[in-house]
C-alpha atoms as a PDB file:
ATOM      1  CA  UNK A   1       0.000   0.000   0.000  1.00  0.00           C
ATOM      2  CA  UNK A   2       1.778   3.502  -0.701  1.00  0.00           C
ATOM      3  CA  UNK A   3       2.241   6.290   2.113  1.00  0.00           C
ATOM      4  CA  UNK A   4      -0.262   8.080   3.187  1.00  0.00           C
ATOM      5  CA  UNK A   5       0.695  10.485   6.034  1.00  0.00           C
ATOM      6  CA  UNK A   6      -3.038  10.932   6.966  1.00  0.00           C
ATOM      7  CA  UNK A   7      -3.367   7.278   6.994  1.00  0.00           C
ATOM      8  CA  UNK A   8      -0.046   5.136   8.619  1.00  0.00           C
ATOM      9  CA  UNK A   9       0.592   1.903   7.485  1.00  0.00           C
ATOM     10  CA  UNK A  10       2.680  -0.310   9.992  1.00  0.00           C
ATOM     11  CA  UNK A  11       5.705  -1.969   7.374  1.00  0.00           C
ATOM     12  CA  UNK A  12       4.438  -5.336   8.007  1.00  0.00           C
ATOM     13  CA  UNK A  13       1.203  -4.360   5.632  1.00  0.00           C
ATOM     14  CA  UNK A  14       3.366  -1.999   3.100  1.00  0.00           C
ATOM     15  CA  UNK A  15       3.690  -5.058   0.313  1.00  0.00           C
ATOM     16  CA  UNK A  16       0.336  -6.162   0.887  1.00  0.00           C
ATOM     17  CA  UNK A  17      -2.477  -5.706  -1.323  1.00  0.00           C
ATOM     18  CA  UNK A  18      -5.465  -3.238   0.124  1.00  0.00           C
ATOM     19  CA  UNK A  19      -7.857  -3.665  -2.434  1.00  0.00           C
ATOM     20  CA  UNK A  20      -8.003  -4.947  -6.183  1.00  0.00           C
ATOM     21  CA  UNK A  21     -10.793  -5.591  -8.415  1.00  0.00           C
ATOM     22  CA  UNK A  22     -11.067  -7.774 -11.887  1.00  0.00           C
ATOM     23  CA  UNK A  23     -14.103  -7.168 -13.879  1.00  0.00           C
ATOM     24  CA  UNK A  24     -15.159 -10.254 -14.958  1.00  0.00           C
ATOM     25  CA  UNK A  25     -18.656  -8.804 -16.752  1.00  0.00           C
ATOM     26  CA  UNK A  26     -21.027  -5.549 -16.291  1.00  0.00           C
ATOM     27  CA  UNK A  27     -22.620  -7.481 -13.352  1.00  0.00           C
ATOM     28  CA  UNK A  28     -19.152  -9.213 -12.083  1.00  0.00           C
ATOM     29  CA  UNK A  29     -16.663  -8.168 -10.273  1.00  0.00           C
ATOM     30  CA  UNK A  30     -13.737 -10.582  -8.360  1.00  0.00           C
ATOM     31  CA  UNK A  31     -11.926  -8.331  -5.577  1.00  0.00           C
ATOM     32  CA  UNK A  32      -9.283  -9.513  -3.599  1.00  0.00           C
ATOM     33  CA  UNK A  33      -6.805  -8.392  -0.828  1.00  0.00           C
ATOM     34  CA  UNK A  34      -4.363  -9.909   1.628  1.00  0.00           C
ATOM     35  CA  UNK A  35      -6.106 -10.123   5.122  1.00  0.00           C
ATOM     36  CA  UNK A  36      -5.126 -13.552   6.196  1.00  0.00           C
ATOM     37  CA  UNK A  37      -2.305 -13.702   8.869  1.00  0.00           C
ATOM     38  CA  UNK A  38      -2.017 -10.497  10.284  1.00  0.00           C
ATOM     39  CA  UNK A  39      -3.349 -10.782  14.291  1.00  0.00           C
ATOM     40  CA  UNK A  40      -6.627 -13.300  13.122  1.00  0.00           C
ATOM     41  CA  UNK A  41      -6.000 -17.189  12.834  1.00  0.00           C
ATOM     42  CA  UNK A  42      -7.339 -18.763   9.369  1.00  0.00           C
ATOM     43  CA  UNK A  43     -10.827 -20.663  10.235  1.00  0.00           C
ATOM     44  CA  UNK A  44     -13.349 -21.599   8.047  1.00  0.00           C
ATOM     45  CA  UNK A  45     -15.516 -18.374   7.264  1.00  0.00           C
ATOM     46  CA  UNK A  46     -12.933 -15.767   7.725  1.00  0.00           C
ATOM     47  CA  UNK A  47     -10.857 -16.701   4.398  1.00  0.00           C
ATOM     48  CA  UNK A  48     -13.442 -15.011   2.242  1.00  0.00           C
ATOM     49  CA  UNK A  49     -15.816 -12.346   2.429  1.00  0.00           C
ATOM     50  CA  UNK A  50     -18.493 -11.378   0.652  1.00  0.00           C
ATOM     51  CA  UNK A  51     -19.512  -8.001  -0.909  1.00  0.00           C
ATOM     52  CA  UNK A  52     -22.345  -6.148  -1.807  1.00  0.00           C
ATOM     53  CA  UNK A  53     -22.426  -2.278  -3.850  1.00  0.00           C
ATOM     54  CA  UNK A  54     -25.608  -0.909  -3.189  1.00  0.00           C
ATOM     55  CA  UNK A  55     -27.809   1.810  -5.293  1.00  0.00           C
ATOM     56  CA  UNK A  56     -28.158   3.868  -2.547  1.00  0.00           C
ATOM     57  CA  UNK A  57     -26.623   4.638   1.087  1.00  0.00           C
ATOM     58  CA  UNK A  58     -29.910   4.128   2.936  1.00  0.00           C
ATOM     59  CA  UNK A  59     -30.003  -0.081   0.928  1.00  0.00           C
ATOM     60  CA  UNK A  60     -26.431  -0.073   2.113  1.00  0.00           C
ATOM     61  CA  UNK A  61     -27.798   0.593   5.407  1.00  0.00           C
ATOM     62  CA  UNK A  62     -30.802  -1.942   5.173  1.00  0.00           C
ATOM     63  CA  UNK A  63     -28.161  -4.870   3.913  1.00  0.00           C
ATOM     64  CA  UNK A  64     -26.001  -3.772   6.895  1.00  0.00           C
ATOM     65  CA  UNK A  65     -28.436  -3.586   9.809  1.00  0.00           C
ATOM     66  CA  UNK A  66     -30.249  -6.793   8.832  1.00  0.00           C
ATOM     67  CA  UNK A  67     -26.944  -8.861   8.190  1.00  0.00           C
ATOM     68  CA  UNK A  68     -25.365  -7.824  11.353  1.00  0.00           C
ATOM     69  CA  UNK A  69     -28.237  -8.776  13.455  1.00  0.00           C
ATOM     70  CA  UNK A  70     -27.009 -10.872  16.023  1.00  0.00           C
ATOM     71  CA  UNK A  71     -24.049 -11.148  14.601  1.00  0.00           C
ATOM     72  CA  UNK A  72     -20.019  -8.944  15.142  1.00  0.00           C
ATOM     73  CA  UNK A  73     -19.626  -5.486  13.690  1.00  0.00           C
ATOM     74  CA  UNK A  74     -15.993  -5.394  12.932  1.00  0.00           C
ATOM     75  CA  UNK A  75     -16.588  -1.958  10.921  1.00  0.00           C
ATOM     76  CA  UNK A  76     -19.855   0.240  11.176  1.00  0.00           C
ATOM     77  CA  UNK A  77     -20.652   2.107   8.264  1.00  0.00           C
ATOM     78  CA  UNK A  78     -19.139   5.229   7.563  1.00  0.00           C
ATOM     79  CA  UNK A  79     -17.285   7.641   4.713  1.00  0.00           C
ATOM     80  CA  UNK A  80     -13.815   5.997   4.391  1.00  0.00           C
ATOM     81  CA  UNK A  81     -10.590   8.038   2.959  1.00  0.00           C
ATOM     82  CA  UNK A  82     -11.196   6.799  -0.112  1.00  0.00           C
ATOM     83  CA  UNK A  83     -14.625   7.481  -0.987  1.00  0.00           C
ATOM     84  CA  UNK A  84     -16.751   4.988  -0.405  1.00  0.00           C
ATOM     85  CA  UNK A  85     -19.650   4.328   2.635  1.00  0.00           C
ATOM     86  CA  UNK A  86     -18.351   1.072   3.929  1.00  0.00           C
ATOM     87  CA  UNK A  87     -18.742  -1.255   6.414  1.00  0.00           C
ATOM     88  CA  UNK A  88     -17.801  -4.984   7.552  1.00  0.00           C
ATOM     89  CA  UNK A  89     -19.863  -7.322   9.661  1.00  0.00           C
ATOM     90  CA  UNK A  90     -19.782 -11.416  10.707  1.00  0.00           C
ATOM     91  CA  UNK A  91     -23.116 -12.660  10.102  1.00  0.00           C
ATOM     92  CA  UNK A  92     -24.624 -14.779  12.914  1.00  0.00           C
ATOM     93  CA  UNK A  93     -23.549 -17.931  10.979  1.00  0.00           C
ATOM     94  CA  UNK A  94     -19.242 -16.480  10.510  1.00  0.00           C
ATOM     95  CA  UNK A  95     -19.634 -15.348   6.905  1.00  0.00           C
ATOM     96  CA  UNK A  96     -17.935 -11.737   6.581  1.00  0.00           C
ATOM     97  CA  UNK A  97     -19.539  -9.193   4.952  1.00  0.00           C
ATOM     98  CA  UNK A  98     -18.337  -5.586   3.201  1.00  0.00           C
ATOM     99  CA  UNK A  99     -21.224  -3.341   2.504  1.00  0.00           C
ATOM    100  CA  UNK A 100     -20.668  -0.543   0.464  1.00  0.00           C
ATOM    101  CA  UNK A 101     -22.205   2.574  -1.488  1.00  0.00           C
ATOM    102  CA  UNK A 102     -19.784   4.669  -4.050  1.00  0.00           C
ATOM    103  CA  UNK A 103     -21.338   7.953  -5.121  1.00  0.00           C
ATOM    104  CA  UNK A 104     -20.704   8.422  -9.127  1.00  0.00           C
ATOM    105  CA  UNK A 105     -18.246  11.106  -9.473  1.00  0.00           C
ATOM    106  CA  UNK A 106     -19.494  14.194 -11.119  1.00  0.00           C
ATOM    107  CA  UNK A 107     -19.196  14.024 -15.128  1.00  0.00           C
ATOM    108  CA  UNK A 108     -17.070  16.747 -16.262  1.00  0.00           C
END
């Protein structure tokens, strides 16, 4: 990941990968990053996650509220620094979840 003075990144994550995405069609898209092995143990459920772009923040909000239900928060929604409103949950069954909402940027 590259510097960011608003945003430190320990050395132990500076070769790792953040965020990448492959379109595969208009309706696909496989993302990936390098999570595994830094503080959590690997267990069946937590080597994948699953993620859903909403229309609009308040279905991003819906999908988050009713998927965390009695399940772990691990990030509540919010604007992140690079864009998006994001969050993370564990379902009540151990699947992780990123829910997220990108506003089109404005056409110039």
């Amino acid at each position: 990941m590259p510097d960011d003075p608003n945003y430190p990144v320990g050395d132990e994550f500076k070769n790792q990968i953040m965020h990448i995405s492959l379109p595969i069609s208009n309706e696909c898209v496989l993302m990936g990053s390098d999570t595994v092995g830094h503080g959590e143990p690997l267990t069946v459920g937590n080597n994948f996650s699953i993620s859903i772009s909403t229309d609009s923040r308040e279905k991003a909000d819906t999908f988050f509220s009713q998927l965390s239900e009695k399940g772990k928060v691990t990030m509540p929604m919010a604007q992140t620094f690079w864009g998006d409103y994001f969050g993370m949950l564990t379902d009540r069954f151990g699947i992780n979840w990123m829910i997220g909402f990108a506003e089109e940027a404005p056409k110039k």
